[in-house]
N, C-alpha and C. Protein backbone atom coordinates (compact mmCIF):
# COMPACT_ATOMS: atom_id res chain seq x y z
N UNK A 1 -77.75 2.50 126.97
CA UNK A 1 -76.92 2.89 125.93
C UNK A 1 -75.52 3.08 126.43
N UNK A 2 -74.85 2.47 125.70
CA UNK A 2 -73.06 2.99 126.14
C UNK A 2 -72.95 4.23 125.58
N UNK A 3 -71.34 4.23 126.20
CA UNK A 3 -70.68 5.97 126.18
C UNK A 3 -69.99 5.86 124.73
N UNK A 4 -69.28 6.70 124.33
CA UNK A 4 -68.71 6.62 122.90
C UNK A 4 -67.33 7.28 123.71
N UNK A 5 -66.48 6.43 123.40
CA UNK A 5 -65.20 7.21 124.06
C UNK A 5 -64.47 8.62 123.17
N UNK A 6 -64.66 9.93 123.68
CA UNK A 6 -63.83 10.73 122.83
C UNK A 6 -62.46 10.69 123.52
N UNK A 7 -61.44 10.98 121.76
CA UNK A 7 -60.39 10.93 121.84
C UNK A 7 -59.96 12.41 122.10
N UNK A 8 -58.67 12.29 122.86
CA UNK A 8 -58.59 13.07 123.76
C UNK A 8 -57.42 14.37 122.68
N UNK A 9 -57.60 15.49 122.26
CA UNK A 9 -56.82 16.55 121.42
C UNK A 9 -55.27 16.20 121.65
N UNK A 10 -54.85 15.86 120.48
CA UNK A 10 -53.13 15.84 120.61
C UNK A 10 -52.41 17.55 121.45
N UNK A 11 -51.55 16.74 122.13
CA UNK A 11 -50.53 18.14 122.57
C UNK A 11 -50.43 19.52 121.53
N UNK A 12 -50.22 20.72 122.14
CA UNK A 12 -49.82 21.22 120.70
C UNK A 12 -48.02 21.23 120.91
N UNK A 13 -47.41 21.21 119.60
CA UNK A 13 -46.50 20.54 119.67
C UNK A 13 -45.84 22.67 119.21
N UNK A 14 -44.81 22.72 120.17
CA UNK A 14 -44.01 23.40 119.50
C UNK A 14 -42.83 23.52 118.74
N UNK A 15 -42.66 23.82 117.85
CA UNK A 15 -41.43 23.91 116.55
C UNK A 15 -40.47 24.28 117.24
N UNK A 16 -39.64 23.32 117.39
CA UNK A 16 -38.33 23.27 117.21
C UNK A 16 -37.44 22.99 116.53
N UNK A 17 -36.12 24.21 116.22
CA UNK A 17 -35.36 23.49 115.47
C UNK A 17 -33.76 22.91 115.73
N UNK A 18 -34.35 21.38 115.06
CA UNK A 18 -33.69 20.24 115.58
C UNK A 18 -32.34 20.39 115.39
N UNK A 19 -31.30 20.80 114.55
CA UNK A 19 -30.16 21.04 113.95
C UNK A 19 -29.66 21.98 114.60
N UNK A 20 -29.94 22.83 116.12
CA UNK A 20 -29.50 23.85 116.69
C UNK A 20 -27.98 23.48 116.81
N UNK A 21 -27.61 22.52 117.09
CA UNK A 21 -26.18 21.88 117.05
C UNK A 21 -25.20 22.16 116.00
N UNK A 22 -26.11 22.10 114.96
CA UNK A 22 -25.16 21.47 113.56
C UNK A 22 -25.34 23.04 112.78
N UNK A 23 -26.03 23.91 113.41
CA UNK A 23 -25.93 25.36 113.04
C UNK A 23 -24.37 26.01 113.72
N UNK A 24 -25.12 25.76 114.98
CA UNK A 24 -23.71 26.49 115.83
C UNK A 24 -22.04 25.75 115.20
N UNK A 25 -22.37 24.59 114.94
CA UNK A 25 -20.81 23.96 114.91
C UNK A 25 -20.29 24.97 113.64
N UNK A 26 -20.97 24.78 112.03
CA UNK A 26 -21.38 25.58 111.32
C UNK A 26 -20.62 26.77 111.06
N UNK A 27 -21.52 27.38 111.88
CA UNK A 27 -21.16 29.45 112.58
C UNK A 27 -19.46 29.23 112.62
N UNK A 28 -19.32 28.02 113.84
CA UNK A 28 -18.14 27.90 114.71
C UNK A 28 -16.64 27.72 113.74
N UNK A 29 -16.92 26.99 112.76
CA UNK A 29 -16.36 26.38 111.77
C UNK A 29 -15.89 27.20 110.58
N UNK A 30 -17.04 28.34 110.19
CA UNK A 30 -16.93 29.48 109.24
C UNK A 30 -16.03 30.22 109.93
N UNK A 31 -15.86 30.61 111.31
CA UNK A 31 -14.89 31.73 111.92
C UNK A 31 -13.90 31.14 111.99
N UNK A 32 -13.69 29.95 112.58
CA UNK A 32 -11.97 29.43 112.38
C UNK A 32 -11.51 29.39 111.03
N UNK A 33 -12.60 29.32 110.04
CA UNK A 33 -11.52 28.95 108.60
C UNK A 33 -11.52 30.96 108.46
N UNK A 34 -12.01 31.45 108.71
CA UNK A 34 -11.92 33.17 108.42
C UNK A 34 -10.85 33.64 108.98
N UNK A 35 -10.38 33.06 110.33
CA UNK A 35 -9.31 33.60 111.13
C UNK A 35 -7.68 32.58 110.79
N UNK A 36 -8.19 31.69 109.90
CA UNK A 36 -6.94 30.89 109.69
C UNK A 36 -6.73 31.91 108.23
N UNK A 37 -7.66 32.34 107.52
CA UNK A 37 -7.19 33.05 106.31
C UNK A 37 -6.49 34.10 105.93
N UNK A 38 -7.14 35.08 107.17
CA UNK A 38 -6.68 35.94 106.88
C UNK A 38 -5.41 36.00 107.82
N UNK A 39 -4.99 35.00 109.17
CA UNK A 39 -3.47 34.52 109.54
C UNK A 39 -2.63 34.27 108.47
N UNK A 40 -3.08 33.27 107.62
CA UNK A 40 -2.15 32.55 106.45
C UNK A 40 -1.92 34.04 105.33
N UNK A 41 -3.06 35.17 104.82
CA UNK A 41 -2.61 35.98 103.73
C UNK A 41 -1.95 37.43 104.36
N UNK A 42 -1.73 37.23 105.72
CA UNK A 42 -0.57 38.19 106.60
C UNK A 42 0.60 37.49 106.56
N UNK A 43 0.70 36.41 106.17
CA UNK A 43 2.27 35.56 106.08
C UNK A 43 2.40 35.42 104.88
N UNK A 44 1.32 35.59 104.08
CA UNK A 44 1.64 34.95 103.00
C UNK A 44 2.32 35.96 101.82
N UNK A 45 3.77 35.90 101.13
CA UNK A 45 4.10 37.30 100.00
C UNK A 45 3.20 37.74 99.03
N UNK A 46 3.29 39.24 98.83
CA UNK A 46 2.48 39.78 98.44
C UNK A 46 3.22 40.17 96.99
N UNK A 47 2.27 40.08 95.83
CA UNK A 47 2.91 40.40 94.11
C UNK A 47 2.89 41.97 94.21
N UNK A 48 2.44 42.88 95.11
CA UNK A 48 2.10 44.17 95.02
C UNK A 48 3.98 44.46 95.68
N UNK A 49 4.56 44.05 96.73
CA UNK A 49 5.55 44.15 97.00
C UNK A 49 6.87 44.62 95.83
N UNK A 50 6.53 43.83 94.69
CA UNK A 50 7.33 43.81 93.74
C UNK A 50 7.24 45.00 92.96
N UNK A 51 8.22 45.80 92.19
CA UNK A 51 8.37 46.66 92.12
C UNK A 51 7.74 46.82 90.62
N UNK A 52 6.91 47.27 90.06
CA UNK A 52 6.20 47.15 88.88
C UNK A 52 7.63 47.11 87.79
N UNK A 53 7.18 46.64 86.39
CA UNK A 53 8.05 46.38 85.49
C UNK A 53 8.10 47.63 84.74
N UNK A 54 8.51 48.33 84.35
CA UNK A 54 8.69 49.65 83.81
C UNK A 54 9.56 49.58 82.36
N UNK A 55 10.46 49.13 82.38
CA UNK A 55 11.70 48.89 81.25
C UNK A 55 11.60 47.84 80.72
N UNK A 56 11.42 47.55 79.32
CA UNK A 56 11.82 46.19 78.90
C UNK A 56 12.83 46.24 77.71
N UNK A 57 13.72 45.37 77.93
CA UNK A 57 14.87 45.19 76.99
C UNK A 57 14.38 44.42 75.54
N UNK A 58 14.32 45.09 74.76
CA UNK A 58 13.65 44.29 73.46
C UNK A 58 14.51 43.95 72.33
N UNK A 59 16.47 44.44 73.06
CA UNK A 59 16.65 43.56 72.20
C UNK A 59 17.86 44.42 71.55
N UNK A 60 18.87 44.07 70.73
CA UNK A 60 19.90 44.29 69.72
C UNK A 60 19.09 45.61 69.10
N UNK A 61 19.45 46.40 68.88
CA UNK A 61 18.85 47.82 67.61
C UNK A 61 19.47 47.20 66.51
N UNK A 62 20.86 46.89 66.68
CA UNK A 62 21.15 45.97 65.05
C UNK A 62 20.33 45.19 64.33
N UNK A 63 19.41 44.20 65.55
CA UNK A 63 18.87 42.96 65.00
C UNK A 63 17.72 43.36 64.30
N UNK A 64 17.18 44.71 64.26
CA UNK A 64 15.90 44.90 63.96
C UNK A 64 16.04 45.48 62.79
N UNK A 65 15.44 45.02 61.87
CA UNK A 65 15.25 45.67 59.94
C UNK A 65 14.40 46.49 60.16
N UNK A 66 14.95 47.68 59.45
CA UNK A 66 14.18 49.15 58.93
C UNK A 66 12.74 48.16 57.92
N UNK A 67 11.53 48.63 58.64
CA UNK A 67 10.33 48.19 57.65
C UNK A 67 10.22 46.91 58.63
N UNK A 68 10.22 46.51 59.41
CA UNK A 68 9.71 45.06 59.96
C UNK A 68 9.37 44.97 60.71
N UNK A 69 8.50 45.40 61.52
CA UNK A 69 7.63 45.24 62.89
C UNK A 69 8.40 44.15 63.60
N UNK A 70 8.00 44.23 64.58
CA UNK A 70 8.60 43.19 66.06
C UNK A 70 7.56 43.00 66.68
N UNK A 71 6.96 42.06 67.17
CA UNK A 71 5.96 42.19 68.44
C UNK A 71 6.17 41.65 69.45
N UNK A 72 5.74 42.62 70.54
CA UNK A 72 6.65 41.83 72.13
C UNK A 72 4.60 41.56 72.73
N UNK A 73 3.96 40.31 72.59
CA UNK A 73 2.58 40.46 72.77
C UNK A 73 2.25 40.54 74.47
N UNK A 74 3.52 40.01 75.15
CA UNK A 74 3.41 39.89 76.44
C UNK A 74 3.05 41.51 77.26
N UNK A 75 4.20 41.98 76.44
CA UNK A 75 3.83 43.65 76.78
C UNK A 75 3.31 44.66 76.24
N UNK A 76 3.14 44.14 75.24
CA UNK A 76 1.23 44.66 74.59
C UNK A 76 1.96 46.01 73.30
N UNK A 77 3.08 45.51 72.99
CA UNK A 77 3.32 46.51 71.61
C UNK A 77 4.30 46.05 70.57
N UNK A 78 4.31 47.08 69.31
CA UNK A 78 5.26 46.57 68.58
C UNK A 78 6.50 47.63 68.25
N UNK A 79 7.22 46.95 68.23
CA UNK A 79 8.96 47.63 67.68
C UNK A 79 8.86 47.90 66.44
N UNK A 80 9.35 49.06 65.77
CA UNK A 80 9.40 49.42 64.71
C UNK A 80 10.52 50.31 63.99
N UNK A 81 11.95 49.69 63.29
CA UNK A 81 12.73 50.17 62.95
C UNK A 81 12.49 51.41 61.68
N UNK A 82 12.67 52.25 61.72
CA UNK A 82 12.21 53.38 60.86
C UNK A 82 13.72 53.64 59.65
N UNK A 83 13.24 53.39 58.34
CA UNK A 83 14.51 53.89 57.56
C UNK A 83 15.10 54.72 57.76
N UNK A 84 15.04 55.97 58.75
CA UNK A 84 16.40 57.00 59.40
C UNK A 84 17.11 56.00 60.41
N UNK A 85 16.34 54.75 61.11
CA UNK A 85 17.30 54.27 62.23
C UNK A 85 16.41 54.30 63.56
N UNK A 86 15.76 55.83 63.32
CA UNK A 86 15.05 55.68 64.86
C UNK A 86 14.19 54.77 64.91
N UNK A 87 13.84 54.73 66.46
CA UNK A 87 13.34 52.86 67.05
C UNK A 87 11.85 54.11 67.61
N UNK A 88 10.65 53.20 67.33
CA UNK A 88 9.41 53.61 67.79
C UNK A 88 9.08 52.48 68.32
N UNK A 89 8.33 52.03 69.85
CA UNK A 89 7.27 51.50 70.06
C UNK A 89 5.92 51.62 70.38
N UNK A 90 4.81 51.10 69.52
CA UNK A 90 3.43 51.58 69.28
C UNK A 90 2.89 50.75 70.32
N UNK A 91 1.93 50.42 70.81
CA UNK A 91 0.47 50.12 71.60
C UNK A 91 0.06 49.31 70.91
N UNK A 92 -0.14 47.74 71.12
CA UNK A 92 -0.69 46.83 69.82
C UNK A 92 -2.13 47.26 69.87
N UNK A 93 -2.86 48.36 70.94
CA UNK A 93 -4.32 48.23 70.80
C UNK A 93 -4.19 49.29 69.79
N UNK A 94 -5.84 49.21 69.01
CA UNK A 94 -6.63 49.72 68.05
C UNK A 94 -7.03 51.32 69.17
N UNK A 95 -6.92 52.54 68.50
CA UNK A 95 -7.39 53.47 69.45
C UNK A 95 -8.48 53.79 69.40
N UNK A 96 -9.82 53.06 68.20
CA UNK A 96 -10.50 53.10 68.56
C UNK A 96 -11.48 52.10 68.69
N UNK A 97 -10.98 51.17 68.69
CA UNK A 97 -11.63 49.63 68.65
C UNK A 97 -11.41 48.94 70.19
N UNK A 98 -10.16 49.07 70.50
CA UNK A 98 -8.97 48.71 71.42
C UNK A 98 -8.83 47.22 71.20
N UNK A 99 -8.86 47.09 69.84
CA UNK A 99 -8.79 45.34 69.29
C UNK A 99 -6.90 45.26 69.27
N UNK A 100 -6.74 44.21 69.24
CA UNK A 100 -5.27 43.90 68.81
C UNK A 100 -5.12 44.03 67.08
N UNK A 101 -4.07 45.30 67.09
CA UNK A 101 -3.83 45.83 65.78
C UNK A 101 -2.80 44.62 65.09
N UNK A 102 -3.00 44.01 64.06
CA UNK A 102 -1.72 42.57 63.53
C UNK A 102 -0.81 43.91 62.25
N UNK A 103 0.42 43.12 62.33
CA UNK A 103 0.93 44.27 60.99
C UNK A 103 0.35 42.87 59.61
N UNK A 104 0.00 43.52 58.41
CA UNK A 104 -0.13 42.84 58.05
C UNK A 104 0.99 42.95 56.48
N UNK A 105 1.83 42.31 56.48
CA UNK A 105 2.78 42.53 55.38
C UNK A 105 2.41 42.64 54.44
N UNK A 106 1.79 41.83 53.49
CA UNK A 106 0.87 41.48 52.24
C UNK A 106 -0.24 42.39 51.92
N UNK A 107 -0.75 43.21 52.90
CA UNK A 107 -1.81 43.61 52.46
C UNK A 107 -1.63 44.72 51.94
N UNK A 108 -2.03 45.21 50.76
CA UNK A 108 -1.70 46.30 50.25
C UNK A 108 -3.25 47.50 49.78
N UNK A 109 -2.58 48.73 50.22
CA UNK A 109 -3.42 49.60 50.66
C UNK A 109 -2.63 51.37 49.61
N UNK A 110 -3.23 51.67 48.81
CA UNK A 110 -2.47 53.22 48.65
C UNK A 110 -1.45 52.80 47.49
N UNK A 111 -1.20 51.64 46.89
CA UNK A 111 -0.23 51.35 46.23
C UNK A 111 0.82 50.85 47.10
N UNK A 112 0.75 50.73 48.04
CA UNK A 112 2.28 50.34 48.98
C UNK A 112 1.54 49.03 50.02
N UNK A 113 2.72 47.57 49.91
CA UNK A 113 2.59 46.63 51.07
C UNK A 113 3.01 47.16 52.24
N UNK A 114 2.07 46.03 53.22
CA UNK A 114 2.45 46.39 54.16
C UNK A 114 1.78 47.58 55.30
N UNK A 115 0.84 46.96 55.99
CA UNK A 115 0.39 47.98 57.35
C UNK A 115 -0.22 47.63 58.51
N UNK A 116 -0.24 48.34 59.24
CA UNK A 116 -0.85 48.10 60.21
C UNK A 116 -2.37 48.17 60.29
N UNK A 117 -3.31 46.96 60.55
CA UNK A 117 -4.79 47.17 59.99
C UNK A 117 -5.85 46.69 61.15
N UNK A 118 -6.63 47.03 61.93
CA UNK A 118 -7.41 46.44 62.81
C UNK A 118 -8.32 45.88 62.66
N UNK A 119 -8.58 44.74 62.66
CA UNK A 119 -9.56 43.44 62.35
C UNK A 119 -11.10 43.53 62.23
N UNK A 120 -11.11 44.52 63.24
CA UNK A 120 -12.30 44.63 64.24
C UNK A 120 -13.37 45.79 63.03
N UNK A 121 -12.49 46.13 63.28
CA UNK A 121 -13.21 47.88 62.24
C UNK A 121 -12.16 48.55 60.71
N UNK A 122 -11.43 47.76 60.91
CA UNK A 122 -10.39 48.16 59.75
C UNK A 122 -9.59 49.72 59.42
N UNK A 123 -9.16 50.05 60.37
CA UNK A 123 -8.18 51.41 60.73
C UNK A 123 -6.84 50.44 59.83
N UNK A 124 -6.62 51.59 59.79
CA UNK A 124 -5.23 51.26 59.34
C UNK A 124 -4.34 52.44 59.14
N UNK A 125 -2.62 51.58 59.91
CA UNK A 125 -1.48 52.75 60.05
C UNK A 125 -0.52 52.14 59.47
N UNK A 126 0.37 53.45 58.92
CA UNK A 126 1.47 53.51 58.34
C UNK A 126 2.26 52.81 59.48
N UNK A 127 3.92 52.42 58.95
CA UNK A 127 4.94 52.34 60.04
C UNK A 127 5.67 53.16 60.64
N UNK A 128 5.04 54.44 60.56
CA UNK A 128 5.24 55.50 61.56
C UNK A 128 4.23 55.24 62.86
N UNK A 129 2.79 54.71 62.41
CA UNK A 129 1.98 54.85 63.65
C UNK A 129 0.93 55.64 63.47
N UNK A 130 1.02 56.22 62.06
CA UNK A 130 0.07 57.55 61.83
C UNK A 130 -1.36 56.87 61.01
N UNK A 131 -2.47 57.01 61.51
CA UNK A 131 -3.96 56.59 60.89
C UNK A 131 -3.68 57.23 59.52
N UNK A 132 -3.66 56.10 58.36
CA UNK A 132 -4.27 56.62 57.23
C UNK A 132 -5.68 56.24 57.26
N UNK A 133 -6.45 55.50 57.24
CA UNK A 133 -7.94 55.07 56.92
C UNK A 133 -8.47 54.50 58.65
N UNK A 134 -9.99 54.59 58.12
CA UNK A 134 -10.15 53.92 59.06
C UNK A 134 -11.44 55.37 60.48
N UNK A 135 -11.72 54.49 61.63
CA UNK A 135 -12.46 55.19 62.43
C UNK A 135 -11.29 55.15 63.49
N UNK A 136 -10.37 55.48 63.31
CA UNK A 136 -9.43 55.73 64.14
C UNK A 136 -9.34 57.47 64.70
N UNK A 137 -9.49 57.32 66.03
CA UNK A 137 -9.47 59.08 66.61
C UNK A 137 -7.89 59.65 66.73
N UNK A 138 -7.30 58.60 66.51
CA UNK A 138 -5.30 59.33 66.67
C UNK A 138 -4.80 57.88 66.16
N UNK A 139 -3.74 58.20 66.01
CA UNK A 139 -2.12 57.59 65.75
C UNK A 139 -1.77 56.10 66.76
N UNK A 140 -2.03 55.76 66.39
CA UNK A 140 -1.07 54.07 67.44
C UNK A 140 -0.42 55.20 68.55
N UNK A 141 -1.26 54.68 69.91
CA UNK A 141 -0.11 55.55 70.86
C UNK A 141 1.00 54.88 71.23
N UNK A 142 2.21 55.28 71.41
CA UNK A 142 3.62 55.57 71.78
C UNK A 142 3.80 55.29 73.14
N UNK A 143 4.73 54.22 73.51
CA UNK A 143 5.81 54.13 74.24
C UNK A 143 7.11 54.75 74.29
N UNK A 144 7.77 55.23 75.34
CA UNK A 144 9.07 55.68 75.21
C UNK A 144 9.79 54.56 74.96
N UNK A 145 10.97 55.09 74.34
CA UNK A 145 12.15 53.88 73.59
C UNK A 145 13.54 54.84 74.31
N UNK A 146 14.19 53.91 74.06
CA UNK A 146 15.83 54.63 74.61
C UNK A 146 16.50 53.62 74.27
N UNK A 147 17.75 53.99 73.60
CA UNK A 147 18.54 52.91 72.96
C UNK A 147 19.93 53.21 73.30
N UNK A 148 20.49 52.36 74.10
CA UNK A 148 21.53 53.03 74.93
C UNK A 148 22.74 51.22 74.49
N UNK A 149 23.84 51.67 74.69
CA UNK A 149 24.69 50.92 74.03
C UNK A 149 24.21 49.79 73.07
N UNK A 150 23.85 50.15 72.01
CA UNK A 150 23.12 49.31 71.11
C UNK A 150 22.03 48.56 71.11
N UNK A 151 21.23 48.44 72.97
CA UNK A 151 20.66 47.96 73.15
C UNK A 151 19.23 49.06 73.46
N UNK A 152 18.11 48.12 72.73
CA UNK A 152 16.57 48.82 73.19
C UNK A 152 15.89 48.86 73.67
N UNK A 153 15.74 49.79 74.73
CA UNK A 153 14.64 49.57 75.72
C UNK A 153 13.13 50.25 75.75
N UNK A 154 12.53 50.02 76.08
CA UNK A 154 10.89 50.72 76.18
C UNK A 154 10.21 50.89 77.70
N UNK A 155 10.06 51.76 77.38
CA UNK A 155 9.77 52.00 78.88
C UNK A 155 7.48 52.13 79.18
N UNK A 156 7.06 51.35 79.47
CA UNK A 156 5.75 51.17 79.75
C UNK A 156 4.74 51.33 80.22
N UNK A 157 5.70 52.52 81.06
CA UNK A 157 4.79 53.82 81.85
C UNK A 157 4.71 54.86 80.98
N UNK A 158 5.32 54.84 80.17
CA UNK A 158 5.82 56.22 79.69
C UNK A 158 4.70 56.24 78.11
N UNK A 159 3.68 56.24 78.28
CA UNK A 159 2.90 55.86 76.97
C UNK A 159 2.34 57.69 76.23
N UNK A 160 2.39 57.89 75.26
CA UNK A 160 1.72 59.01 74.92
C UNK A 160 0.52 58.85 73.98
N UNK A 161 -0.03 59.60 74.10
CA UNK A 161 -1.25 60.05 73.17
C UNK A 161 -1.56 61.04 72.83
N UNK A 162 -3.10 61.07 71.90
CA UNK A 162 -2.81 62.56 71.58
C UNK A 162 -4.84 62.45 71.52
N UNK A 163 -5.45 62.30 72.30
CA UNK A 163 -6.76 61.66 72.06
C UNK A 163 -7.62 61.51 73.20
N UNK A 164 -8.45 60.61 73.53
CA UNK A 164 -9.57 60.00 74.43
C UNK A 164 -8.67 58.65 74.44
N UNK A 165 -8.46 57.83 75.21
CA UNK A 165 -7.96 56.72 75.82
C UNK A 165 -8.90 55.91 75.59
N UNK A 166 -7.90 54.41 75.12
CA UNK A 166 -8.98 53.11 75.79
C UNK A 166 -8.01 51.97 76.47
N UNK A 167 -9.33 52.04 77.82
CA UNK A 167 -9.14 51.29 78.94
C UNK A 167 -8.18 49.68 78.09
N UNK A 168 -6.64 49.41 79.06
CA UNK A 168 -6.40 49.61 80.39
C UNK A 168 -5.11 50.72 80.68
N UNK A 169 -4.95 51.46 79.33
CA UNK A 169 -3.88 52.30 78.93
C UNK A 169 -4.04 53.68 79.67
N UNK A 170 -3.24 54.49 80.42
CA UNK A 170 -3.31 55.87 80.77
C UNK A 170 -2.15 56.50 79.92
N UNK A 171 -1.97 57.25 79.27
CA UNK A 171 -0.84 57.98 78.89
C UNK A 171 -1.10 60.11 79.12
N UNK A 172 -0.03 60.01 78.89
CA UNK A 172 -0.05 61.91 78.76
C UNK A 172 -0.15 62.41 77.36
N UNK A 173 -0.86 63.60 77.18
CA UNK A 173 -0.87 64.26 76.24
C UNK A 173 0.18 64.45 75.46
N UNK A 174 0.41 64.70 74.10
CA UNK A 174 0.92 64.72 73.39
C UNK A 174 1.96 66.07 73.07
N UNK A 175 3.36 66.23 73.55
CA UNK A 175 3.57 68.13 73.53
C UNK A 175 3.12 68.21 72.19
């Protein structure tokens, strides 16, 4: 009788991994772009440098009609010439919605056109700023104004309230 040849157990093979190269380059590659970044945003000018905007010039006090809202949307309020003359600027947010308040000329409310009305929940203010209707907790808050050789300025730090705040507004209490 012949032999039966057995085949002889493969090696055991240990796991290696093959890409040890293309890991390290990798690693190597993530730290140079980390150390070129944060080189380049130590050279690079900073917007915090700049001195925040505080004052904005909004303009002629002549040019503005008693009864006619203004809106400056960039800086988030509206101008409001008052039949004595004095200049108010309000907070275009809703104080309690914090929706963008529109004036709405046409719409008439109380017998009288004309108010300020929030979209969202439907508050609505006189052109003083003062909540007649509505789930409103206070008054359109207030910017300081200063009107100095005919010209009007608002100042954007200077915000008041008289209430609970909504975010991104801080102001001071109301004397």
């Amino acid at each position: 009788m012949g032999s039966i040849p057995v085949a002889n157990a493969s090696p055991v093979r240990r796991w290696r991994f093959p890409l040890r190269g293309v890991l390290f380059g990798a690693i190597l590659f993530l730290a140079a772009a980390a150390a070129a970044g944060v080189a380049l945003a130590s050279v690079w000018p900073e917007d915090e440098k700049r001195p925040p905007v505080t004052w904005v010039d909004a303009g002629s006090a002549e040019d503005l009609v008693a009864g006619e809202p203004v809106r400056f949307p960039e800086e988030g309020f509206w101008l409001v010439k008052q039949e004595s003359g004095e200049v108010l600027a309000f907070s275009q947010q809703d104080t309690h919605s914090g929706c963008t308040v529109p004036w709405r000329p046409d719409f008439q409310f109380m017998g009288q056109r004309g108010w300020f009305r929030d979209p969202c929940h439907g508050a609505t203010y006189d052109l003083t700023g003062r909540c007649v209707a509505g789930p409103c907790p206070r008054d359109l808050d207030r910017f300081g104004v200063l009107v100095e050789h005919g010209r009007v300025r608002v100042d954007l730090q200077d915000l008041t309230c008289n209430g609970p705040l909504v975010p991104p507004f801080q102001c001071r209490a109301e004397p």
